[in-house]
Protein backbone atom coordinates (compact mmCIF):
# COMPACT_ATOMS: atom_id res chain seq x y z
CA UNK A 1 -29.07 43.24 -5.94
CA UNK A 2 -32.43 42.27 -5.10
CA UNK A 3 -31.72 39.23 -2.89
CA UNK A 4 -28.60 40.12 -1.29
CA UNK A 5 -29.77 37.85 2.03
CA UNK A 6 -30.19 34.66 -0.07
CA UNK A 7 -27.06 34.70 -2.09
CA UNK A 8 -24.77 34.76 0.90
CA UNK A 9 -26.98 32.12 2.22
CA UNK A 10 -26.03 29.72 -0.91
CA UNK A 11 -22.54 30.89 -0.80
CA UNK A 12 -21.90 30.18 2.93
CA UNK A 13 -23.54 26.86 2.32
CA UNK A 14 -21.03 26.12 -0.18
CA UNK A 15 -18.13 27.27 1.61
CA UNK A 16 -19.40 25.05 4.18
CA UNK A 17 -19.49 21.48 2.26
CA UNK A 18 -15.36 20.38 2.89
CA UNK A 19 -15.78 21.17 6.51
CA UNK A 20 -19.35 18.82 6.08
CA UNK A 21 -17.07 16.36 4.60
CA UNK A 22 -14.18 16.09 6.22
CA UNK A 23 -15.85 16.75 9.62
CA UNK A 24 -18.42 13.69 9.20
CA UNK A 25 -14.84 10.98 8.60
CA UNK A 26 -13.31 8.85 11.01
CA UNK A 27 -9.86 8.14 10.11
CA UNK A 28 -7.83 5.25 11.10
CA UNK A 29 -4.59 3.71 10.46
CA UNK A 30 -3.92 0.27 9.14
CA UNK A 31 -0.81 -2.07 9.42
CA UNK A 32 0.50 -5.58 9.55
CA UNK A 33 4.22 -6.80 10.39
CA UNK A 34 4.78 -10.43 9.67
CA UNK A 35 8.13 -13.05 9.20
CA UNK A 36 8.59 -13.91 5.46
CA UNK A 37 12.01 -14.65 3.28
CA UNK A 38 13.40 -12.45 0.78
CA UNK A 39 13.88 -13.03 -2.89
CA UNK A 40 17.75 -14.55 -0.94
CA UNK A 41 16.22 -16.83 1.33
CA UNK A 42 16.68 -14.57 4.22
CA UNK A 43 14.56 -14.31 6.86
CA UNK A 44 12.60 -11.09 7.26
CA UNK A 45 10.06 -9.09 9.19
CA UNK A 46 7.20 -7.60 5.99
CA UNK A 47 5.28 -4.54 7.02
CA UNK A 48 2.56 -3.28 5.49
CA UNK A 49 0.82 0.17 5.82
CA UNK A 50 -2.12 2.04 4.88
CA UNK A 51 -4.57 4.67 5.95
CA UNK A 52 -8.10 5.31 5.25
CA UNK A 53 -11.03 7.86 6.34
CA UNK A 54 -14.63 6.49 6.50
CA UNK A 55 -17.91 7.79 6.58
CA UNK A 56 -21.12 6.86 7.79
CA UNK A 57 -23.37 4.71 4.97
CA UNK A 58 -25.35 7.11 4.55
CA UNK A 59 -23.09 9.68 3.55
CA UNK A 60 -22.92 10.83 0.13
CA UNK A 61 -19.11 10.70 0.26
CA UNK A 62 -17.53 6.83 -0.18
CA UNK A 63 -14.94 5.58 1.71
CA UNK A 64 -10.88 6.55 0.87
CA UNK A 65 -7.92 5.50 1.53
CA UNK A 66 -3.74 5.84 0.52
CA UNK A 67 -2.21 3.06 -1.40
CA UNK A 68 -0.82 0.32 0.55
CA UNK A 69 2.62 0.64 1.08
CA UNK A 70 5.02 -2.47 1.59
CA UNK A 71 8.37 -2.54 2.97
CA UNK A 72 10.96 -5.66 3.78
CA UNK A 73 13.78 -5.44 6.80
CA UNK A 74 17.02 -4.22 5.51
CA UNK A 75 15.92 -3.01 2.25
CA UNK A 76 15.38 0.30 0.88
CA UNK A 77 12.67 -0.73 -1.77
CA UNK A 78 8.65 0.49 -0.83
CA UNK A 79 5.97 -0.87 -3.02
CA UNK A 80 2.97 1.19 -3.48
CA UNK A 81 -0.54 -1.12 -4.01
CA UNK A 82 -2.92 1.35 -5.21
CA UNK A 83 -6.34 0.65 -6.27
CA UNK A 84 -9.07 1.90 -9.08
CA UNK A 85 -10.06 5.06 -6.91
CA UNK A 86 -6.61 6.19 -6.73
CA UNK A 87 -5.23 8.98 -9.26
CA UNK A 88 -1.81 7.41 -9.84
CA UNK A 89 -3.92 3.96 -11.08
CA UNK A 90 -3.79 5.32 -14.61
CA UNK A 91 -0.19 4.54 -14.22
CA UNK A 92 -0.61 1.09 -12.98
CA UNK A 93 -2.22 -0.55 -15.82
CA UNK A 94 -0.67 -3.74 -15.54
CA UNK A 95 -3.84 -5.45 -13.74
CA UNK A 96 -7.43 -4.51 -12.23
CA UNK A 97 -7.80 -4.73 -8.35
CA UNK A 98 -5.78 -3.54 -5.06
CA UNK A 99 -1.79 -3.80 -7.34
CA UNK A 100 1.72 -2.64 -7.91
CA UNK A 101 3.67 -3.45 -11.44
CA UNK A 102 6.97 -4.08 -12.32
CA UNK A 103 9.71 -1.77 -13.44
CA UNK A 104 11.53 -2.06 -15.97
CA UNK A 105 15.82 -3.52 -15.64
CA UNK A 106 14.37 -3.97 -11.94
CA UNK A 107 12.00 -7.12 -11.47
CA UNK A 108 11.44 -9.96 -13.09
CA UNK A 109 9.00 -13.03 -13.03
CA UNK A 110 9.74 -15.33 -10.34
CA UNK A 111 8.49 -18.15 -12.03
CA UNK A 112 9.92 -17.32 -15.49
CA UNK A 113 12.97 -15.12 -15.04
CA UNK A 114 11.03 -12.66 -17.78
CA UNK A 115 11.63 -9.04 -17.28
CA UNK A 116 8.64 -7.41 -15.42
CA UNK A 117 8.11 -4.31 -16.86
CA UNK A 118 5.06 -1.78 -16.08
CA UNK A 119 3.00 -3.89 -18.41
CA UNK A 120 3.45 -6.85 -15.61
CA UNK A 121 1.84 -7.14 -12.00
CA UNK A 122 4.46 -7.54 -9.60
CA UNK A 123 2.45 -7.79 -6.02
CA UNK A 124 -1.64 -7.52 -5.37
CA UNK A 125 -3.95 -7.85 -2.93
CA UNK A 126 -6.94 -10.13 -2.66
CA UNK A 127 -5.70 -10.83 -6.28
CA UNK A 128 -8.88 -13.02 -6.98
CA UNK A 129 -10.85 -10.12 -7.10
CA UNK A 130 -10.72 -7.38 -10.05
CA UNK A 131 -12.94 -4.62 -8.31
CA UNK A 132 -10.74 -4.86 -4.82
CA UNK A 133 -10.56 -1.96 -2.90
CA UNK A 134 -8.33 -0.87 -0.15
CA UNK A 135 -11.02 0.40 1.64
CA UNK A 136 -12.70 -2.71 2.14
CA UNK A 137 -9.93 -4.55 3.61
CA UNK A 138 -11.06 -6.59 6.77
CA UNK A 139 -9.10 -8.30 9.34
CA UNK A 140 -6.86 -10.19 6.72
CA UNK A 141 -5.68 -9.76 3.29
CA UNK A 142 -4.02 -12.22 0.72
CA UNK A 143 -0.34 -10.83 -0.98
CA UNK A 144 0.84 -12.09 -4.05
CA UNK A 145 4.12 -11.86 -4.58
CA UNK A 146 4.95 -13.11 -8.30
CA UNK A 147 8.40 -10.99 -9.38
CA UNK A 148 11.73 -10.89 -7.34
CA UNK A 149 14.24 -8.24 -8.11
CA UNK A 150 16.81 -8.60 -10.83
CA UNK A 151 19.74 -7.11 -8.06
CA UNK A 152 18.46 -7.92 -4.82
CA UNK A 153 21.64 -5.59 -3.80
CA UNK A 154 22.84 -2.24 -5.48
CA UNK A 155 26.62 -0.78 -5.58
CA UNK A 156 29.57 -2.69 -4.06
CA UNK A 157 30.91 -2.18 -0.37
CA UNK A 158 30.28 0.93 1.76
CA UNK A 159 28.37 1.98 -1.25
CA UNK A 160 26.09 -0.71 -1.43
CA UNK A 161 22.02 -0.41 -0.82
CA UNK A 162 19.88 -3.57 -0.23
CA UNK A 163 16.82 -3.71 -2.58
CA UNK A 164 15.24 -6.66 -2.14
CA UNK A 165 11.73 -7.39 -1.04
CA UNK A 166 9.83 -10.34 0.59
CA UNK A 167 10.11 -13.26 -1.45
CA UNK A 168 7.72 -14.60 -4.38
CA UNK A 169 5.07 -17.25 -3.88
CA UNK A 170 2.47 -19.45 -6.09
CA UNK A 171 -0.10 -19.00 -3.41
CA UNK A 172 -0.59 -15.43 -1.56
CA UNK A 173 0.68 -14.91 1.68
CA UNK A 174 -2.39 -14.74 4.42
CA UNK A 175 -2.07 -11.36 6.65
CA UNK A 176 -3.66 -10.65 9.74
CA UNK A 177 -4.03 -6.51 10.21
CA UNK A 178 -4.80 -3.91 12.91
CA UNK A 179 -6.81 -1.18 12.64
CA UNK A 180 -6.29 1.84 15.04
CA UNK A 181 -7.76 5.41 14.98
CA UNK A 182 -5.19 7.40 13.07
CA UNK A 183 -2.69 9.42 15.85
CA UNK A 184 -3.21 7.19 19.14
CA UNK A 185 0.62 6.28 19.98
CA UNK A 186 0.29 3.42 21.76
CA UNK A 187 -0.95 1.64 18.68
CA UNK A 188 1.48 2.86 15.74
CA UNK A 189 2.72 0.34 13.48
CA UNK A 190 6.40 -1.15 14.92
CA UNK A 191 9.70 -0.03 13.06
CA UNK A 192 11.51 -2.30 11.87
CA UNK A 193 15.07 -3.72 13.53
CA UNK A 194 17.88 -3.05 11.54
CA UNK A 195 20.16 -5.18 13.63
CA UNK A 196 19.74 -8.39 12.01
CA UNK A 197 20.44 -6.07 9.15
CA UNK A 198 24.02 -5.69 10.36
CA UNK A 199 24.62 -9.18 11.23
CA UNK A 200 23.99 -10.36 7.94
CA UNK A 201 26.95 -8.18 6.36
């Protein structure tokens, strides 16, 4: 080979570009715990958590994140907001934006009593607008909650699991978040109490 020298040059350079990438990110971690009512009436703490990794603007790389995940006291159900740079978004076709849809013999309009099906979005963020993206969440987000679940518990007695979630609304729900640098302890996202859980049985 007559330029032995320059092809390990281009192939070390190559080699090199995920440690370039993933070296030139800052990553944080996102949450936001507030009261709200389930589908029941019950009142509820709502957390909601996300991660992202950033790089600088002049990077060639944009911004990413993980779907929004939100969860209600005492229940077992997790929505999943995802948004158009996510893979599984081909699979939430319901709506544009930051959303999660329905599933089917689960959800149904809150306003209508419909089923809410895949075809129908179930929760979004900043719903107003279409090209949302997780990764430019600020300091506060708007939830819409617009379905409410069609057995808010499953099973009967020791057998039974709650799966309802934090209660529908006309107008969204304003959130106020936190934004830490992923891993630093003291500023982890609270779990929440399952002792009001209890009392409730």
């Amino acid at each position: 080979m007559k330029y032995p020298g320059l092809f390990r040059s281009l192939w070390l350079g190559f080699a090199a570009v995920p440690l370039l990438l993933s070296g030139c990110a800052s990553y944080y971690s996102h949450y936001a715990v507030f009261p709200a009512e389930n589908s029941q009436g019950e009142a509820r703490q709502v957390k909601l958590t996300w991660q992202t990794a950033e790089y600088p603007d002049w990077w060639v790389v944009d911004n990413k994140s993980t779907p929004v995940t939100v969860e209600t006291q005492c229940s077992s159900r997790k929505w999943r907001l995802v948004d158009s740079s996510h893979g599984e978004a081909s699979k939430a076709d319901c709506a544009t934006g930051i959303r999660a849809c329905g599933v089917n013999g689960e959800d149904v309009l809150a306003r209508t009593g419909e089923p809410a099906g895949p075809e129908t979005r179930c929760m979004a963020i900043n719903p107003s607008d279409p090209d949302a993206l997780i990764t430019d969440i600020g300091a506060s987000l708007g939830l819409l909650v617009s379905c409410q679940p069609v057995n808010p518990v499953r099973g009967s007695g020791d057998d039974s699991e709650n799966h309802d979630y934090i209660r529908a609304s006309s107008v969204s729900y304003t959130i106020y978040t936190r934004k830490s640098p992923r891993g630093r302890l003291s500023t982890r996202p609270p779990e929440l109490d399952d002792a009001v859980c209890e009392e409730d049985k």
